[in-house]
Protein backbone atom coordinates (compact mmCIF):
# COMPACT_ATOMS: atom_id res chain seq x y z
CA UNK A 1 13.78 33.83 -17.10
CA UNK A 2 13.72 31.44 -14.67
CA UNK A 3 17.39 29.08 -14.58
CA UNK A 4 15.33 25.44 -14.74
CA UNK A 5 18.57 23.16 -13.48
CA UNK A 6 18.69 25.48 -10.26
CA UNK A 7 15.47 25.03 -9.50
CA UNK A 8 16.09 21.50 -10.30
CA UNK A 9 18.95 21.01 -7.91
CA UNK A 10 16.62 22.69 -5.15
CA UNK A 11 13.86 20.94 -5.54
CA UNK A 12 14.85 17.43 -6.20
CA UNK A 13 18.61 17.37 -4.49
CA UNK A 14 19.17 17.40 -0.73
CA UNK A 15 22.73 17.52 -0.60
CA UNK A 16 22.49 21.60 -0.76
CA UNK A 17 21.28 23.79 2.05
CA UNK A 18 18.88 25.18 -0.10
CA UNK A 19 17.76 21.52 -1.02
CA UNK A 20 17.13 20.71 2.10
CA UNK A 21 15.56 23.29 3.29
CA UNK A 22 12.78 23.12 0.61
CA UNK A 23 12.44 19.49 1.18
CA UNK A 24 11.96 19.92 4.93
CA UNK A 25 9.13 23.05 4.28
CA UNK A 26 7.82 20.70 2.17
CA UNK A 27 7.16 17.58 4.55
CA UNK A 28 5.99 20.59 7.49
CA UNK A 29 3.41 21.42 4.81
CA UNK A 30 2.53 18.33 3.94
CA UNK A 31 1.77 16.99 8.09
CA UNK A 32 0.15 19.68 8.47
CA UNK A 33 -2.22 19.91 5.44
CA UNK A 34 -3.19 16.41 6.17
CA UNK A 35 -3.87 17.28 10.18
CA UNK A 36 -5.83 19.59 8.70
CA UNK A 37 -8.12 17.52 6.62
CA UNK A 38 -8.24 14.84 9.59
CA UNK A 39 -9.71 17.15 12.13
CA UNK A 40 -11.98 18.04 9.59
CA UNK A 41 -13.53 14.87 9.56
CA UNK A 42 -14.50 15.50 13.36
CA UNK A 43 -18.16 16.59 13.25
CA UNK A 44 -17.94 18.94 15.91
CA UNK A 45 -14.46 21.00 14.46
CA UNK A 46 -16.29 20.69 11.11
CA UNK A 47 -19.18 23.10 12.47
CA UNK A 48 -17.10 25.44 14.35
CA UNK A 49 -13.79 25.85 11.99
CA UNK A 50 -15.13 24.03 8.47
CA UNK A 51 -14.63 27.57 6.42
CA UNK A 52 -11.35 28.30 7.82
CA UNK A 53 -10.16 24.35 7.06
CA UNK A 54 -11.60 24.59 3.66
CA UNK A 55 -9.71 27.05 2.61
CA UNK A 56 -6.56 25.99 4.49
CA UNK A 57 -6.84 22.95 2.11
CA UNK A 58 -7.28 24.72 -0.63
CA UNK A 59 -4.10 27.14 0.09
CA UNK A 60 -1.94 23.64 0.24
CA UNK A 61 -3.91 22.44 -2.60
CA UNK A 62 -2.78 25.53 -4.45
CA UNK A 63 0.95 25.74 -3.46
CA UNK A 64 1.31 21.68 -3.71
CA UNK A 65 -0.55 22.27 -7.30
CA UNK A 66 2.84 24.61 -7.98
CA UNK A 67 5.11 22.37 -6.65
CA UNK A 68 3.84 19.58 -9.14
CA UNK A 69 3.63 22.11 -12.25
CA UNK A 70 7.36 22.93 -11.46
CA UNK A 71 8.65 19.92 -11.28
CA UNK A 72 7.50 18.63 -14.32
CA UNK A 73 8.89 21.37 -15.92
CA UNK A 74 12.17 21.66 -14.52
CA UNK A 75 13.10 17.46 -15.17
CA UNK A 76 14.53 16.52 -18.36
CA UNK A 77 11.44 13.66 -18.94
CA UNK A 78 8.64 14.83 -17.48
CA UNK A 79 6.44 12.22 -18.75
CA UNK A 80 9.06 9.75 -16.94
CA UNK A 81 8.56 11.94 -13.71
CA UNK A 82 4.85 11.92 -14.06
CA UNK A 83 5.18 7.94 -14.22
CA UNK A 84 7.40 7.56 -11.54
CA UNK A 85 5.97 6.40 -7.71
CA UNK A 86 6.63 10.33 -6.22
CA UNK A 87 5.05 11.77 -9.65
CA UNK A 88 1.88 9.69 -9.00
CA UNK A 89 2.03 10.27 -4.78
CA UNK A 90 2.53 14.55 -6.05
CA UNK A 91 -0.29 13.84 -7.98
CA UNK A 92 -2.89 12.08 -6.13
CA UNK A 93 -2.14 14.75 -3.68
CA UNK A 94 -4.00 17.64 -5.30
CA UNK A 95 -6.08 15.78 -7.32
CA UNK A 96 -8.43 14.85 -4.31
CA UNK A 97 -9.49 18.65 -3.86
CA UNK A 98 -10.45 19.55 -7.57
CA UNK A 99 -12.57 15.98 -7.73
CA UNK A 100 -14.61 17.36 -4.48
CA UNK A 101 -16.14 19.92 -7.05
CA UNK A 102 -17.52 16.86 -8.91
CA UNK A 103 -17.68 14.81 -5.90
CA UNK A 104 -18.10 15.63 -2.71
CA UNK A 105 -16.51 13.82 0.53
CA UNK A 106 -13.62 13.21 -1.85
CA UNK A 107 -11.17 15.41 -0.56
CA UNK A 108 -11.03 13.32 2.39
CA UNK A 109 -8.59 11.31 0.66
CA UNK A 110 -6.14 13.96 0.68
CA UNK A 111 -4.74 12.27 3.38
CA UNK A 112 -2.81 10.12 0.52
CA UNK A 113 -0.84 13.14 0.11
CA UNK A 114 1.06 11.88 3.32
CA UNK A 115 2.93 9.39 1.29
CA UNK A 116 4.65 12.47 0.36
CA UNK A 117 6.61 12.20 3.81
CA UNK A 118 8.65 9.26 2.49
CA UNK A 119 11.06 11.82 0.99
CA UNK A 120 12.77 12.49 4.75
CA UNK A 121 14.40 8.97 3.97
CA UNK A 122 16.07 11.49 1.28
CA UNK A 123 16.35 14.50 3.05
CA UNK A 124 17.65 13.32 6.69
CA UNK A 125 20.28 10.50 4.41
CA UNK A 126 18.61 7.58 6.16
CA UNK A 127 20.15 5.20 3.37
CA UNK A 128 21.49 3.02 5.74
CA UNK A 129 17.43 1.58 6.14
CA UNK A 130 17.99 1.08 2.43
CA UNK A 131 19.39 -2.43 2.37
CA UNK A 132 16.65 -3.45 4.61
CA UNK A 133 13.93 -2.53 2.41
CA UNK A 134 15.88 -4.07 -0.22
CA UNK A 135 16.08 -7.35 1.32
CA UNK A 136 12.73 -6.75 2.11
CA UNK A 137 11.46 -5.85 -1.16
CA UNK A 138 13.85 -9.39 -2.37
CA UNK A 139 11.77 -11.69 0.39
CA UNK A 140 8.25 -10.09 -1.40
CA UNK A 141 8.97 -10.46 -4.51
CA UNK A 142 10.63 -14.38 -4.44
CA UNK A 143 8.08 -15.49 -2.47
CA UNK A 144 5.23 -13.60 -4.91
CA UNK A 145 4.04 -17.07 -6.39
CA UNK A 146 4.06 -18.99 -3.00
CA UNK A 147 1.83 -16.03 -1.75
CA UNK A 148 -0.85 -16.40 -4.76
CA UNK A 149 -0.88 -20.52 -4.95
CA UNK A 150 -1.64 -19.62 -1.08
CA UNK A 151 -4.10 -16.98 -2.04
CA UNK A 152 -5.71 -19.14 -4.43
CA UNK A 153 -6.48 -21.98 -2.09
CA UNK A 154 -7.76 -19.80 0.08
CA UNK A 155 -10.05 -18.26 -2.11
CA UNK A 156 -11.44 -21.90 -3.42
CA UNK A 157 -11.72 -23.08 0.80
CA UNK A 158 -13.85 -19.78 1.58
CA UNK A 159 -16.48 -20.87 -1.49
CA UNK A 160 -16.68 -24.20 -0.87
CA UNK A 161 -17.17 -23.25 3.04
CA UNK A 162 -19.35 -20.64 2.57
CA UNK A 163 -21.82 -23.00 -0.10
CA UNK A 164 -21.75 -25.73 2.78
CA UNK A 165 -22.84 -22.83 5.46
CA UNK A 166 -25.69 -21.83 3.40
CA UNK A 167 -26.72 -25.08 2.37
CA UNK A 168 -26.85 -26.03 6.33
CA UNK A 169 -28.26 -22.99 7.58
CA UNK A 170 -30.40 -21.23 4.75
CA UNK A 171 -32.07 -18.11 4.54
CA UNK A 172 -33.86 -18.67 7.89
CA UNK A 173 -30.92 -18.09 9.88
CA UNK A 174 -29.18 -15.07 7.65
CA UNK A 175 -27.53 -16.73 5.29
CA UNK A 176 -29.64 -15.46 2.39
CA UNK A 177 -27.35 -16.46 -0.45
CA UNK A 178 -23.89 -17.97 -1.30
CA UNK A 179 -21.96 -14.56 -1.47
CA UNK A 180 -23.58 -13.42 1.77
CA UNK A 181 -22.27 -16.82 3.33
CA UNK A 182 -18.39 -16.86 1.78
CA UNK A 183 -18.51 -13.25 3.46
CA UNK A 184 -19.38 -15.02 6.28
CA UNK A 185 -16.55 -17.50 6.14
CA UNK A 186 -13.93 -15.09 4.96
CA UNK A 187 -14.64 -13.47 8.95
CA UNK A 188 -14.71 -16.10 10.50
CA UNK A 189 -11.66 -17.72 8.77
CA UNK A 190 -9.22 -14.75 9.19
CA UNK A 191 -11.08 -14.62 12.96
CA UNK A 192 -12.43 -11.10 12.60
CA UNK A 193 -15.24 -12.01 14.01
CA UNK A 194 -17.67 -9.49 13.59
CA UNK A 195 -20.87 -11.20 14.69
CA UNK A 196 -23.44 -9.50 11.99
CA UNK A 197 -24.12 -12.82 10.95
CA UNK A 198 -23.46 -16.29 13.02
CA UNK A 199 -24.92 -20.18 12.61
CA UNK A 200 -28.11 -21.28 14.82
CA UNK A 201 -27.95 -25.19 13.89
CA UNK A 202 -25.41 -27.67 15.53
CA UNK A 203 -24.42 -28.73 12.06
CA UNK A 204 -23.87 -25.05 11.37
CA UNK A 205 -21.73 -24.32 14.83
CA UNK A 206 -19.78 -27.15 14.47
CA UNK A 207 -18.70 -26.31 10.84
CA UNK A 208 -18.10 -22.91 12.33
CA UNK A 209 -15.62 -24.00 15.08
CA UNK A 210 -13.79 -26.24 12.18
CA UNK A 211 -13.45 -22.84 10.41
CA UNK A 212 -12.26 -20.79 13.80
CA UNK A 213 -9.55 -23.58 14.36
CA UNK A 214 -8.70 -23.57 10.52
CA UNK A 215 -8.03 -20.14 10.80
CA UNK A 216 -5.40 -20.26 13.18
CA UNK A 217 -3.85 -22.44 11.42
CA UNK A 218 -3.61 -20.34 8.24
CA UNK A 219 -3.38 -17.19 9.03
CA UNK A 220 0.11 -17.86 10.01
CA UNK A 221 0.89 -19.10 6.46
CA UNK A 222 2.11 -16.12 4.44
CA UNK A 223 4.33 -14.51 7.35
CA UNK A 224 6.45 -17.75 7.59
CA UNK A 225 7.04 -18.14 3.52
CA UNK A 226 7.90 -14.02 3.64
CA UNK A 227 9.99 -14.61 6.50
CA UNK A 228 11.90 -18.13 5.42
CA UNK A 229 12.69 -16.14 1.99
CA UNK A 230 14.30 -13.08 3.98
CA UNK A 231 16.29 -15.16 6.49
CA UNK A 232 17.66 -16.66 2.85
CA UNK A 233 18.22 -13.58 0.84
CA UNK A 234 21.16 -12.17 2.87
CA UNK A 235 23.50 -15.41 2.07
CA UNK A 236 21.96 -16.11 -1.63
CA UNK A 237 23.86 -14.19 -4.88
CA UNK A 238 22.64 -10.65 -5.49
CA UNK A 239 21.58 -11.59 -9.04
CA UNK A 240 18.32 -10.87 -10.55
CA UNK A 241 16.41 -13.58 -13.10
CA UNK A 242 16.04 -11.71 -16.51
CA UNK A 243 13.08 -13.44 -16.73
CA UNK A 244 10.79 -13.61 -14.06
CA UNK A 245 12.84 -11.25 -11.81
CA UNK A 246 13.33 -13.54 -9.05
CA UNK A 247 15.64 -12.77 -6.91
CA UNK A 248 16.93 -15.46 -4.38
CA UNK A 249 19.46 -18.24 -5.86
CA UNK A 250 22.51 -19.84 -5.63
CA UNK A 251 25.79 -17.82 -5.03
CA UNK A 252 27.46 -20.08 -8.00
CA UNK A 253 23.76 -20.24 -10.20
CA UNK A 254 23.93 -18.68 -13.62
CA UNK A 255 20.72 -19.88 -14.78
CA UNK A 256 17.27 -19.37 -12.51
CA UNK A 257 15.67 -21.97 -11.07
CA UNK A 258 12.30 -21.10 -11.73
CA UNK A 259 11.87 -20.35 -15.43
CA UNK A 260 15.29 -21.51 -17.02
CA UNK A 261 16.14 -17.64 -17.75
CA UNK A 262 19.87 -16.25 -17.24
CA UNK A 263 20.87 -14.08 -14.29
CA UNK A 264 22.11 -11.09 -14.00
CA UNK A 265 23.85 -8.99 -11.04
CA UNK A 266 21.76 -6.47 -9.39
């Protein structure tokens, strides 16, 4: 009979030997499982080696497969586990390998299972990076309904840019229909550039090098309201809204200033 809360402390705690041994096998399998299923993207490796790659993903597929079962078992909630952001990365790990069977060329996404590396931050006690992905994670999540208004208007500018295209241009000159034009103006306004598709008229050029110049302008938009919002959170309270779980106010603020709702310390 197998003791569940030592496996537990190996398996999930890194502040014993054994711990942190297993976690450190674990991340060496994991980089090289998912070296594996790169290379075996590469045509040429794929010819030579593809038997001896399939079944080294399937050996990884198998032990990482054990590795979830156990850990469900050995938690107190395993439905909580299963639920939580490293159940769902152990998860989507394996997963890719049986859906192949049903699906070929999905296994390629195996290469998800390298989220699975984010446990060194656990294993080599990098909490100081902590507080930085806190503040981090603060600046996101305050600045969450700038980000969409911003989204939204630039969502409504592509349509109404990418109607005007196709009105000037027309099917003649590639721009068979509206969607086919917004996709043009969603390259050209975020000045990807690709080229498939490009305006012949003057009309059409012109309104182009409005967009290119627009672009500029924009693109710069959501990297200064992220970055205003993390220069702020450092000196603003630690206190979370209890209702839309906003994050930067006042020091002295009990109430938040965005829906009303009380605060509480985080």
């Amino acid at each position: 009979m197998f003791d569940k809360e030592k496996i537990r402390k190996i398996i999930f705690e890194t502040d014993t030997p054994a711990g942190k041994v297993y976690d450190i096998l674990l991340i060496v399998t994991v980089a090289i499982s998912v070296f594996a299923v790169m290379i075996d993207s590469v045509s040429s490796i794929n010819k030579t080696y593809g038997n001896i790659l399939h079944a080294v993903e399937w050996f990884f597929t198998i032990l990482f497969t054990i590795d979830y079962i156990v850990r469900i078992n050995c938690v107190k909630n395993p439905s909580k586990y299963a639920r939580s952001f490293f159940g769902v990365v152990d998860l989507l790990g394996i997963l890719p390998t049986y859906l192949n069977m049903f699906l070929p060329g999905t296994r390629y996404l195996l290469s998800i299972r390298y989220l699975r590396m984010l446990r060194i931050f656990k294993v080599f006690m990098l909490a100081s990076y902590m507080e930085e992905v806190k503040v981090l994670t603060q600046a996101l999540r305050s600045s969450f309904r700038k980000i969409m208004i911003f989204v939204f208007t630039v969502i409504t500018i592509v349509i109404v840019l990418g109607s005007l295209m196709y009105v000037i241009e027309g099917p003649q000159n590639g721009f068979t229909n509206i969607p086919r034009s917004i996709y043009w103006a969603i390259v050209t306004l975020t000045t990807v550039g690709y080229g498939d598709i490009s305006p012949k008229t003057p009309f059409g050029q012109t309104l182009a090098a409005i967009v290119m110049l627009l672009g500029y302008s924009i693109i710069v938009i959501p990297t200064g309201i992220v970055t205003v919002d993390m220069i702020q959170t450092p000196s603003r309270s630690k206190k979370q809204c209890s209702g839309c779980t906003a994050f930067i106010h006042d020091k002295d603020a009990t109430y938040c200033k965005y829906c009303g709702k009380i605060l509480i310390p985080v």
